[in-house]
Protein backbone atom coordinates (compact mmCIF):
# COMPACT_ATOMS: atom_id res chain seq x y z
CA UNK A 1 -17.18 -9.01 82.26
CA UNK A 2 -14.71 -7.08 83.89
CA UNK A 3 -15.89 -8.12 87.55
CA UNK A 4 -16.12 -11.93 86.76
CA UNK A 5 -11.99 -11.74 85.28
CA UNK A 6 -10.96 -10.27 88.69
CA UNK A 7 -13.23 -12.48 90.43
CA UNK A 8 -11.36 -15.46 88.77
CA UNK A 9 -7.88 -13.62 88.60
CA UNK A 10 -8.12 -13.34 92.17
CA UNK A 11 -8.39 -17.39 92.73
CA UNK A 12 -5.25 -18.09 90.90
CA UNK A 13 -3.33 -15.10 92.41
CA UNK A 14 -0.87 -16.91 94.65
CA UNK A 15 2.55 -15.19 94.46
CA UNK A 16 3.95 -14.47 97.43
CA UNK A 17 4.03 -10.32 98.60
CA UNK A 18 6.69 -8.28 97.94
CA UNK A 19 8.34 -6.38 100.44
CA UNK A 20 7.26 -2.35 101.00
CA UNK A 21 9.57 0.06 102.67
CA UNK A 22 7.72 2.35 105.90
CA UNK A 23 5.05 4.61 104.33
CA UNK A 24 6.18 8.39 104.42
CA UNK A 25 3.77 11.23 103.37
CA UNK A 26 4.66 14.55 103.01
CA UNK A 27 0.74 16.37 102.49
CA UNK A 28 -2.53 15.36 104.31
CA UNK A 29 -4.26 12.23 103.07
CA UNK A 30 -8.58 12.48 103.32
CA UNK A 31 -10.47 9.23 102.68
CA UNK A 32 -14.43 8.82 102.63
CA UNK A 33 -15.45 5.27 102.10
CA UNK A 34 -18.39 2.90 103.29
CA UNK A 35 -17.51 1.30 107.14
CA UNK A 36 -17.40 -2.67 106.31
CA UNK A 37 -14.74 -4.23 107.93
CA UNK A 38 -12.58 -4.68 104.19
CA UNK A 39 -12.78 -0.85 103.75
CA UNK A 40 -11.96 -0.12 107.55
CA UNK A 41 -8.61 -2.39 106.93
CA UNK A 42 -7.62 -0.47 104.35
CA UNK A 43 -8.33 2.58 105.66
CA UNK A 44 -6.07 2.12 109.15
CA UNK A 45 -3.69 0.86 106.66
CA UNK A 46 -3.34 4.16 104.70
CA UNK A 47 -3.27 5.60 108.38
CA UNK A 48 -0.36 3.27 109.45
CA UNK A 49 1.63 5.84 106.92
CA UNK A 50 3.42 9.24 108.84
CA UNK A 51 4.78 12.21 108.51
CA UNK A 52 1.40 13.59 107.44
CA UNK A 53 -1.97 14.02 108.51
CA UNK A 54 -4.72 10.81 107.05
CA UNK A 55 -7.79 11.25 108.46
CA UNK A 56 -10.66 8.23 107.52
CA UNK A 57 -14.40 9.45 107.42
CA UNK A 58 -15.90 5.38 106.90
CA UNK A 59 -19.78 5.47 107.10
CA UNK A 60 -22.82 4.21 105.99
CA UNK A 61 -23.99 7.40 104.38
CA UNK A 62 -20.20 7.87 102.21
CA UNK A 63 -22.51 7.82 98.95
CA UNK A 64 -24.43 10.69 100.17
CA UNK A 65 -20.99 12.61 100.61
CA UNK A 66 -18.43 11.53 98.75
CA UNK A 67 -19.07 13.79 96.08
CA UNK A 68 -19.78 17.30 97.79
CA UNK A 69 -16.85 16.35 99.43
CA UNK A 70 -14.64 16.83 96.38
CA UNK A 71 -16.34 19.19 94.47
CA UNK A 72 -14.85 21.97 96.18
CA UNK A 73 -11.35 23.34 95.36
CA UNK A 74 -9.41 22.28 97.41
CA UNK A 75 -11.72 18.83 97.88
CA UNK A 76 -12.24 18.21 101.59
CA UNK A 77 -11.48 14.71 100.55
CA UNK A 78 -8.70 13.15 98.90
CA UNK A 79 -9.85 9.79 97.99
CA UNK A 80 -13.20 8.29 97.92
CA UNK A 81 -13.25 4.60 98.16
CA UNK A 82 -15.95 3.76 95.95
CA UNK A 83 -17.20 0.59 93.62
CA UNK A 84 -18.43 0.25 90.42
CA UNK A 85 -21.81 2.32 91.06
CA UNK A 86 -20.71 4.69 92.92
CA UNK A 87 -17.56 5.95 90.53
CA UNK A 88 -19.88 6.92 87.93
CA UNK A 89 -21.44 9.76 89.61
CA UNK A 90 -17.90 11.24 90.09
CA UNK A 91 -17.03 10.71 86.74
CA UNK A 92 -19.80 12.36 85.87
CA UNK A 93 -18.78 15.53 87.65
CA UNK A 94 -15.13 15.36 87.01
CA UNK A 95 -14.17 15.77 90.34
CA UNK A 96 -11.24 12.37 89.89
CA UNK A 97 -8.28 12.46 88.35
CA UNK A 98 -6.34 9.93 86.45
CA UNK A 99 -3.76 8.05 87.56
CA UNK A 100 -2.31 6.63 84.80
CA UNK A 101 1.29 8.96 86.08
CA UNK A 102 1.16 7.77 90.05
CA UNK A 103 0.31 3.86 88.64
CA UNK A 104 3.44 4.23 87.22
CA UNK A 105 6.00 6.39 89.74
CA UNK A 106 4.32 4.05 92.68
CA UNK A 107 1.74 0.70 91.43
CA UNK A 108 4.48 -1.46 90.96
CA UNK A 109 2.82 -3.82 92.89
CA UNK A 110 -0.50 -3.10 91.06
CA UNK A 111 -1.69 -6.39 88.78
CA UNK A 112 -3.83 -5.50 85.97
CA UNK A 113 -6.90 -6.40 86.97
CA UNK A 114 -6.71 -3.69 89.26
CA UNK A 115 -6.43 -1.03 86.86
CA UNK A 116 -9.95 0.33 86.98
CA UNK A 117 -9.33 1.72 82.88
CA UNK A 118 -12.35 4.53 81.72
CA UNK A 119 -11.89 5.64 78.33
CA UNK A 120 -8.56 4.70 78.16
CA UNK A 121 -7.27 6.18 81.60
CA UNK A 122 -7.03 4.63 84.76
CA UNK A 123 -9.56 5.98 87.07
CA UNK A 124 -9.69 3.89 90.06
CA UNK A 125 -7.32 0.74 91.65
CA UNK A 126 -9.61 -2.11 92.77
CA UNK A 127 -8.75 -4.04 95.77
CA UNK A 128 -11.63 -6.35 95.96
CA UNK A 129 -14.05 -8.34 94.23
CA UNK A 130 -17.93 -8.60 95.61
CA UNK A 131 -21.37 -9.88 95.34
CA UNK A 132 -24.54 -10.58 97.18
CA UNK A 133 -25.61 -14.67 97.72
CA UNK A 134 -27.34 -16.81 100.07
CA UNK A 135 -26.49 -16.81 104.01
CA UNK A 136 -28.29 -19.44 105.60
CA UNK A 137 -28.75 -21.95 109.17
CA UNK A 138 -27.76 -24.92 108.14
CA UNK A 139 -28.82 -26.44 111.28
CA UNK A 140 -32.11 -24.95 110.63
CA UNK A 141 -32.17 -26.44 107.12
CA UNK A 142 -31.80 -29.44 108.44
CA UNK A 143 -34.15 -29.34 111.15
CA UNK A 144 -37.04 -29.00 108.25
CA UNK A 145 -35.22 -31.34 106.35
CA UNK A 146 -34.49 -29.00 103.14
CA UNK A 147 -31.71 -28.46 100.73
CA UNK A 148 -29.61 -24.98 100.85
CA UNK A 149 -32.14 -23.22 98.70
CA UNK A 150 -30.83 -22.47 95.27
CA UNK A 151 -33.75 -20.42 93.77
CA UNK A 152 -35.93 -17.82 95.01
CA UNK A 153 -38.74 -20.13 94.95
CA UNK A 154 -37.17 -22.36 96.97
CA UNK A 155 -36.31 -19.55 100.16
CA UNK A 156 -39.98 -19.07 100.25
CA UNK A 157 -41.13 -22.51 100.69
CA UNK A 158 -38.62 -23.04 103.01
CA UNK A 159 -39.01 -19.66 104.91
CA UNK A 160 -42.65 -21.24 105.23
CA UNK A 161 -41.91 -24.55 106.47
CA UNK A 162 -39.52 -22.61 109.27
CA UNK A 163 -42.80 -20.12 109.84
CA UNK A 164 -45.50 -23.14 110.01
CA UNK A 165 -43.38 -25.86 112.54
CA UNK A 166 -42.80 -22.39 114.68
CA UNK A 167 -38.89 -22.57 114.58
CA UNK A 168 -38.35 -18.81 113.69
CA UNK A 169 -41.60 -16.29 112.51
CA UNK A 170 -39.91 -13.76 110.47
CA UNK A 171 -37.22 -16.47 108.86
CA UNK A 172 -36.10 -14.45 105.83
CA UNK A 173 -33.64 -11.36 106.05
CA UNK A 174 -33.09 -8.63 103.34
CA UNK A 175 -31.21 -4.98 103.51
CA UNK A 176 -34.77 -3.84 102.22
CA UNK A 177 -34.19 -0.16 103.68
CA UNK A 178 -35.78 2.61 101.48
CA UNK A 179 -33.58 3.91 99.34
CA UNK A 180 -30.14 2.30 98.32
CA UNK A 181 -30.54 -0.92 99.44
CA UNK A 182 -34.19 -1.33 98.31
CA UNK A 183 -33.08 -0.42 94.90
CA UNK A 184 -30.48 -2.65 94.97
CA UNK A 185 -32.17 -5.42 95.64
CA UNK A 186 -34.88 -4.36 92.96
CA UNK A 187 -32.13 -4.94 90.54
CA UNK A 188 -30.49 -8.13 91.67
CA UNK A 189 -34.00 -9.64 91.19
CA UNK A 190 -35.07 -8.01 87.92
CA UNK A 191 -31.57 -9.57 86.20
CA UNK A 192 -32.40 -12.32 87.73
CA UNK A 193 -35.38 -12.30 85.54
CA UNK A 194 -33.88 -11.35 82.46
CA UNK A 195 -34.70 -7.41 82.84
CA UNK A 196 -33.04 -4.87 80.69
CA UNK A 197 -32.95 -1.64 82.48
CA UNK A 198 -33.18 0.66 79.63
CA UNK A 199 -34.02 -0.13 75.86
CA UNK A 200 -31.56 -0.78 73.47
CA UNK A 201 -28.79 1.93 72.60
CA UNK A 202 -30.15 4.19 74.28
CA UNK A 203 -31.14 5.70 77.85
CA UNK A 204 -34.46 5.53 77.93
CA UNK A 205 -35.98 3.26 80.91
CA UNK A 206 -37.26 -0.07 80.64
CA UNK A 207 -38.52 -1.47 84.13
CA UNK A 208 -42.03 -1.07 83.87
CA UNK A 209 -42.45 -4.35 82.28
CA UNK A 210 -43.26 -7.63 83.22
CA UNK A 211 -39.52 -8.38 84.51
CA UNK A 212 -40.24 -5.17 86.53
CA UNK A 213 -43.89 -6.68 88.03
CA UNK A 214 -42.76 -10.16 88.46
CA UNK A 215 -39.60 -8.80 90.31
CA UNK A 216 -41.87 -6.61 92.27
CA UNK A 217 -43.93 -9.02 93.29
CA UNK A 218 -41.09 -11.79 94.62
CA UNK A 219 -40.05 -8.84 96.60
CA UNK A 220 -43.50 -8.47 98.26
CA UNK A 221 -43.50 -12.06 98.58
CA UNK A 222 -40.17 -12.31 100.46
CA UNK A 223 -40.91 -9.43 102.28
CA UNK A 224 -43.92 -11.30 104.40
CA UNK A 225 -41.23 -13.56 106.33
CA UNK A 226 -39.22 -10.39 106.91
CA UNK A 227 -39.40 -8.55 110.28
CA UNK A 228 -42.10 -6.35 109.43
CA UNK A 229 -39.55 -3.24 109.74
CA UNK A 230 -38.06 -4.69 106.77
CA UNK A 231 -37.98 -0.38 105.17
CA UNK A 232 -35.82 0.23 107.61
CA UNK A 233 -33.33 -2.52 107.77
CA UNK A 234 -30.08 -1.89 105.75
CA UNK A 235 -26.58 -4.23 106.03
CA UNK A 236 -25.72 -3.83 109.38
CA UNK A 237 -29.68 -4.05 110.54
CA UNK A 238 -30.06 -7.66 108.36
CA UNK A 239 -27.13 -8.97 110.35
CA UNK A 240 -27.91 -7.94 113.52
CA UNK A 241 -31.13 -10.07 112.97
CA UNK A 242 -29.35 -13.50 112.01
CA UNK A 243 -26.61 -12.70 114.69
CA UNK A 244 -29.36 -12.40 117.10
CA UNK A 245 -30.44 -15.97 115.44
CA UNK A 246 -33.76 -14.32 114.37
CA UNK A 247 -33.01 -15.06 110.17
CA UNK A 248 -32.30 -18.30 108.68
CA UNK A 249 -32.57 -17.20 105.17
CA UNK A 250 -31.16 -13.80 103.61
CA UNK A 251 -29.14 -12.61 100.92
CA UNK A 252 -25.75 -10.68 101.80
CA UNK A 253 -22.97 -9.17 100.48
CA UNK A 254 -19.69 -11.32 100.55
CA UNK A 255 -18.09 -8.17 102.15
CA UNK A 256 -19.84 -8.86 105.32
CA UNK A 257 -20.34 -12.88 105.37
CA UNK A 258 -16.94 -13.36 107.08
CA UNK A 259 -17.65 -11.10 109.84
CA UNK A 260 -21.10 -12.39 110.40
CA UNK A 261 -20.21 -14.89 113.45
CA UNK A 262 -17.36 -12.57 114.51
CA UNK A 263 -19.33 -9.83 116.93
CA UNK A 264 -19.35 -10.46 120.34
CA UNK A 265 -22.72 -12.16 122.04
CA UNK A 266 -23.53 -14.25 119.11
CA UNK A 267 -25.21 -17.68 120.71
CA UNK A 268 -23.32 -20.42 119.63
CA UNK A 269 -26.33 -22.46 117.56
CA UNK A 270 -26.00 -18.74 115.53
CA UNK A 271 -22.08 -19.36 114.73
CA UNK A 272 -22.34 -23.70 114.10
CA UNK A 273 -25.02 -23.38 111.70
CA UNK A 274 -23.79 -20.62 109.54
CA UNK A 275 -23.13 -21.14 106.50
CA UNK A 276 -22.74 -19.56 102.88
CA UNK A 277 -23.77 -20.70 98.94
CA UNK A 278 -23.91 -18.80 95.65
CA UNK A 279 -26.38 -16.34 94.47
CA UNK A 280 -29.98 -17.44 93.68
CA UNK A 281 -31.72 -17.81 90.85
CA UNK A 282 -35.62 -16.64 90.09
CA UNK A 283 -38.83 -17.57 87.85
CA UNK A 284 -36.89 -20.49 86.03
CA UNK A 285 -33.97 -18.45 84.80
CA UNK A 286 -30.49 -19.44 84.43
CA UNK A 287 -28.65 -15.86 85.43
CA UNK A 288 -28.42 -15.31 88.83
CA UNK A 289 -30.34 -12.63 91.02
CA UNK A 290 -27.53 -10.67 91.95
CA UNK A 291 -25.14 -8.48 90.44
CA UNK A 292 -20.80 -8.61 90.65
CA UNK A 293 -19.31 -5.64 91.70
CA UNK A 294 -15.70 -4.47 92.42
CA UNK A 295 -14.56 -2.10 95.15
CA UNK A 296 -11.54 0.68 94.97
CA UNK A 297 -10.39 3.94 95.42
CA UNK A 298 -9.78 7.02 93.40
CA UNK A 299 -7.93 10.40 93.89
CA UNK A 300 -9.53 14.06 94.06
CA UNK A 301 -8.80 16.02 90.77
CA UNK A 302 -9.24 19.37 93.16
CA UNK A 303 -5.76 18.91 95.21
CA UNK A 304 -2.89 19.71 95.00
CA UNK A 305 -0.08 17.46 93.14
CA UNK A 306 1.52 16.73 96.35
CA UNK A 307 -1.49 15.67 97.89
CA UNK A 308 -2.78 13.59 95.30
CA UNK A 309 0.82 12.13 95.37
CA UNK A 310 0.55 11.07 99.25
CA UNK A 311 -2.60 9.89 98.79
CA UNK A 312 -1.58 7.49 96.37
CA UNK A 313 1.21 6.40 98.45
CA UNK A 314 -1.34 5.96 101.90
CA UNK A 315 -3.92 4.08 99.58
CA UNK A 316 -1.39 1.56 98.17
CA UNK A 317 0.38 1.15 101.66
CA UNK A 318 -3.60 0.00 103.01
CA UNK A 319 -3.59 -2.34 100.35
CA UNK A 320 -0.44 -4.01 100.40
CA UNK A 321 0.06 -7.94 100.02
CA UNK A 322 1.30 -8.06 103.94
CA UNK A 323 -1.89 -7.46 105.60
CA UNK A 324 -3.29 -10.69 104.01
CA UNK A 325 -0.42 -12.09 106.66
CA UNK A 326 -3.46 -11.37 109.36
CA UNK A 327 -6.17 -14.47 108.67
CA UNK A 328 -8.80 -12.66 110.23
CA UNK A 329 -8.11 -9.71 107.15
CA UNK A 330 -7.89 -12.32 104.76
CA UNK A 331 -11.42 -13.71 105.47
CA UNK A 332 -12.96 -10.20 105.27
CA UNK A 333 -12.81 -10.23 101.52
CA UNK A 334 -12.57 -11.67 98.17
CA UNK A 335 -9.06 -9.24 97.66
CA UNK A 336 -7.91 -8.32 94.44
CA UNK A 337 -4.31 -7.75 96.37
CA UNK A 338 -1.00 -10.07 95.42
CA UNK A 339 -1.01 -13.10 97.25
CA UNK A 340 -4.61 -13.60 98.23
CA UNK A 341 -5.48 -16.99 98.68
CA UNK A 342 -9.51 -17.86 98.91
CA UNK A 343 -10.75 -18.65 102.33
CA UNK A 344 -13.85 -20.12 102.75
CA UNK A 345 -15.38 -16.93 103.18
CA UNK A 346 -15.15 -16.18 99.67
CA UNK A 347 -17.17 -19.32 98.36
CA UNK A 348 -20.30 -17.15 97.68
CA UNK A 349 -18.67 -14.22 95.60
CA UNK A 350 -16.17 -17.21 93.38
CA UNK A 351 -19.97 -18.64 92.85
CA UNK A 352 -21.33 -15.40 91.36
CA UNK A 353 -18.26 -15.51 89.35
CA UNK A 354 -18.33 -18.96 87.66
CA UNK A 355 -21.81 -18.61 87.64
CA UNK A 356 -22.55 -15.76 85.22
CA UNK A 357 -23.45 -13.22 87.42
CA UNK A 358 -23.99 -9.64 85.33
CA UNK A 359 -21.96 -7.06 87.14
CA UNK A 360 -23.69 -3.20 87.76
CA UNK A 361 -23.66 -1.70 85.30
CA UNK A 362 -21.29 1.26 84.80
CA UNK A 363 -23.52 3.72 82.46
CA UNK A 364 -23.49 7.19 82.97
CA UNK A 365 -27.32 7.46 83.69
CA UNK A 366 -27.59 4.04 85.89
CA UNK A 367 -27.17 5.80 89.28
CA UNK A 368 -30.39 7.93 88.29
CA UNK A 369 -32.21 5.29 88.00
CA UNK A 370 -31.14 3.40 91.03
CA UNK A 371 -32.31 6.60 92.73
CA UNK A 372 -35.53 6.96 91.45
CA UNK A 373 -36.10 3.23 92.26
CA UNK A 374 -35.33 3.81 96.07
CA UNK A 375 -37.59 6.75 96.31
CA UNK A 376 -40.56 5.21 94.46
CA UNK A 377 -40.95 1.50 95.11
CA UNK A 378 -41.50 1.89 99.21
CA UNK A 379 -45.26 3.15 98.80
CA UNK A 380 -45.53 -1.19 96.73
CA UNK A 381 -43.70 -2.64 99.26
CA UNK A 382 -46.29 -1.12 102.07
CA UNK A 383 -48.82 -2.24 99.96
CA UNK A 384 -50.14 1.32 99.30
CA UNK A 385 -50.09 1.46 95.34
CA UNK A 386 -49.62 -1.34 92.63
CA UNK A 387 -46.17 -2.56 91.61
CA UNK A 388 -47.67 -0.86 87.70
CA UNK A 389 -48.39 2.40 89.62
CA UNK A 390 -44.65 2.40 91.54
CA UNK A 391 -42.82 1.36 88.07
CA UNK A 392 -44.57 4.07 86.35
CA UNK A 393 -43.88 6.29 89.29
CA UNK A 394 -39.91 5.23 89.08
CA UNK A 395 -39.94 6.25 85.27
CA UNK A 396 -41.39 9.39 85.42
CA UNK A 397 -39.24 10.67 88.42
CA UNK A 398 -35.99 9.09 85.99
CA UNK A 399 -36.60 10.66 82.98
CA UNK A 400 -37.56 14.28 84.75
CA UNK A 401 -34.04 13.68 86.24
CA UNK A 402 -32.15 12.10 83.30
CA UNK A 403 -33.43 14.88 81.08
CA UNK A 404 -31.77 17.79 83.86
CA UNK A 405 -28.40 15.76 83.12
CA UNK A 406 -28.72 15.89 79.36
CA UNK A 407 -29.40 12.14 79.08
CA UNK A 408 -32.60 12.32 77.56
C-alpha cells in the first residue's frame, strides 16, 4: 500500500518550497540510475552541486550494473537510483547503507512518505511515484468511432477495427523486449488476472497456472498488432513508434508520457491526438493490469563517511522543491518532492492510485523470478513452445536459482 499513500500524498502536497543554500561537496559524488528524463533532472541537479567531483552514469542497462558497481570496496558508485524492484537485489547483498543519521543532519525537507523504511531503517528517499496505463490517439479513436479502451479486451477490438479500415497495421505498442520489459509486462497482466506469484507464506512459485496461461495468451494476442519486432522493442523503442505516429494503442510508464510529444520531428496529428487514461483491466477483473511503483535513491555502504555524506547532500540538492519552478520538470513526473502540484501528465499514475493498483512487490526472491520470466517466455511469444511448456520452463530455471540464494 505503500505506493498508492505516496501516490495520493503527492496530490495534496501543495506547500510552497523552502529555500536551499548553494550545494557544497567536499568528496566525489557517483550516481548510476536509468536515463528517463525524471532521473536525468535529478541527476544534473546533484551535478549543479561543487567543490567536488559528481559524475552521472544514466542508462538503460543501470540494472545490469548498479550492483557490481558497489560491491567493491571502495564502490565505484555512490548512489544507485533505483525503485522498488530494483532495491531488493541490493539489499540482498548489503552493499546500501542506512540513512536513518544523514535523514536527520540533512532531510529536513524530506516528508515521510519519502522515507523508503526496511526493517525499521531507512534505506532509500523516494522522489517519485509511477505506473504503467493506457497511451492512446484520440483522434484515431475517434476516427473508428470507439471509446478510450478501458480493458484489455477492448485494445484488441479496437486495435482490429484500426487494422481492418487500414488506418495504421501494427496499431498496438508494448516494451515487449526479451528480458526486463517482457517480464514486466508478464506481471502487470497476470495481477491483472488475479495471479499470485508464489503460494502462500512461502517462496515457492506459482505462475504456471491458469492466471499464468490466460496472461500468456492476451500477450500473444496483443502481440499480433505489434510491429512484428515487438522482442526487441523496450521504452524508448515503443515511443519512437507512436512518435513516428505508427501506435495508437500501448501501455507506458507515466515516467515517459509527458515527454512523449516533446522530441523534435513529431508530426503534428502525433502531438493533437495524444492523450493518456488509467491502467487497464483484463478477463473481467476489477484490479488493474499494472503494477505501482516508486522511484529513489540510496547510498553505497562501501565509501567512505565523507562520501556517503556528499552524496547525500548532491542527491537532496537534485531533488529539491525549486526545480518544480521549471513546468517542463514538473510534467516529467508524478514527484514525491514538496510543492508538487499534478499536471495533466500525471492523470494516468493518480488513476493507478485510486484505482487499486497492487504495487511490485518488494520480496527478497521477486527479482529471481522476474528474471527467469524474461529469459523463458520469448521462445511462447515466437510461437516456438506452449505458454504450459514456457511457465514450466520459468519455474524450473527459478527454483534452480532461488535454491543457490537459500530461498528454497
Amino acid at each position: 500500500m505503500f505506493l498508492k499513500k505516496v501516490a495520493l500524498a503527492s496530490a495534496m502536497s501543495l506547500a510552497a518550497g523552502t529555500a536551499w543554500a548553494e550545494c557544497t561537496i567536499s568528496a566525489r559524488v557517483s550516481i548510476v540510475g536509468n536515463e528517463f528524463p525524471a532521473i536525468q533532472t535529478v541527476g544534473a541537479g546533484a551535478q549543479a552541486c561543487t567543490g567536488a567531483e559528481v559524475s552521472t552514469n544514466l542508462t538503460a542497462d543501470h540494472q545490469k550494473i548498479n550492483l557490481p558497481g558497489m560491491q567493491g570496496n571502495p564502490a565505484e558508485y555512490t548512489s544507485a537510483i533505483i525503485a522498488n524492484s530494483s532495491i531488493v537485489a541490493l539489499m540482498n547483498d548489503d552493499v546500501i547503507r542506512p540513512l536513518d543519521d544523514l535523514v536527520a543532519k540533512h532531510g529536513a525537507g524530506l516528508k515521510p512518505n519519502q522515507l523508503v523504511s526496511i526493517n525499521g531503517k531507512v534505506m532509500a528517499v523516494a522522489f517519485m511515484a509511477n505506473a504503467q496505463h493506457l497511451v492512446y490517439r484520440a483522434d484515431i479513436l475517434e476516427q473508428i468511432g470507439v471509446e478510450p479502451p478501458k480493458t484489455y479486451e477492448d485494445m484488441l477490438a479496437a486495435a482490429k477495427m484500426i487494422r481492418d479500415q487500414g488506418i495504421l497495421q501494427n496499431p498496438v505498442g508494448g516494451a515487449y523486449a526479451a528480458g526486463w520489459n517482457l517480464a514486466q509486462e508478464f506481471n502487470n497482466m497476470y495481477l491483472g488476472y488475479g495471479g499470485e506469484f508464489f503460494k502462500a507464506g512461502s517462496a515457492e512459485p506459482n505462475v504456471n497456472s491458469e492466471a499464468g496461461i490466460k496472461t500468456l495468451e492476451m500477450m500473444k494476442a496483443l502481440s499480433e498488432y505489434m510491429n512484428p519486432d515487438f522482442l526487441t522493442h523496450d521504452s524508448n523503442a515503443t515511443n519512437a513508434e507512436f512518435r513516428a505516429g505508427n501506435v495508437a494503442l500501448m501501455n507506458m510508464w507515466g515516467s515517459r508520457a509527458a515527454t512523449l510529444t516533446t522530441a523534435d520531428g513529431v508530426p503534428q496529428e502525433v502531438i493533437d491526438g495524444f492523450a493518456i487514461a488509467g491502467p487497464m483491466t483484463v478477463g473481467g477483473g476489477a484490479t488493474p493490469a499494472s503494477t505501482l511503483w516508486w522511484d529513489g535513491w540510496t547510498v553505497a555502504k562501501n565509501i567512505s563517511d565523507e562520501e556517503a555524506e556528499a552524496t547525500f547532500i548532491a542527491m537532496m540538492n537534485g531533488i529539491r522543491p525549486e526545480i518544480l519552478s521549471d513546468p517542463e520538470v514538473a510534467k516529467q513526473a508524478v514527484w514525491l518532492i514538496d510543492g508538487y502540484k499534478p499536471t495533466e501528465a500525471a492523470v494516468g499514475v493518480f488513476e493507478a492510485a485510486n484505482s487499486g493498483t497492487i504495487p511490485y512487490p518488494m520480496l527478497p526472491y521477486m527479482g529471481l523470478l522476474h528474471t527467469a520470466l524474461g529469459n523463458e517466455l520469448a521462445d511462447f511469444m515466437q510461437g516456438k513452445e506452449s505458454a504450459e511448456q514456457a511457465l514450466k520452463d520459468v519455474e524450473a530455471a527459478y527454483v534452480a536459482a532461488a535454491k543457490e540464494k537459500g530461498f528454497l
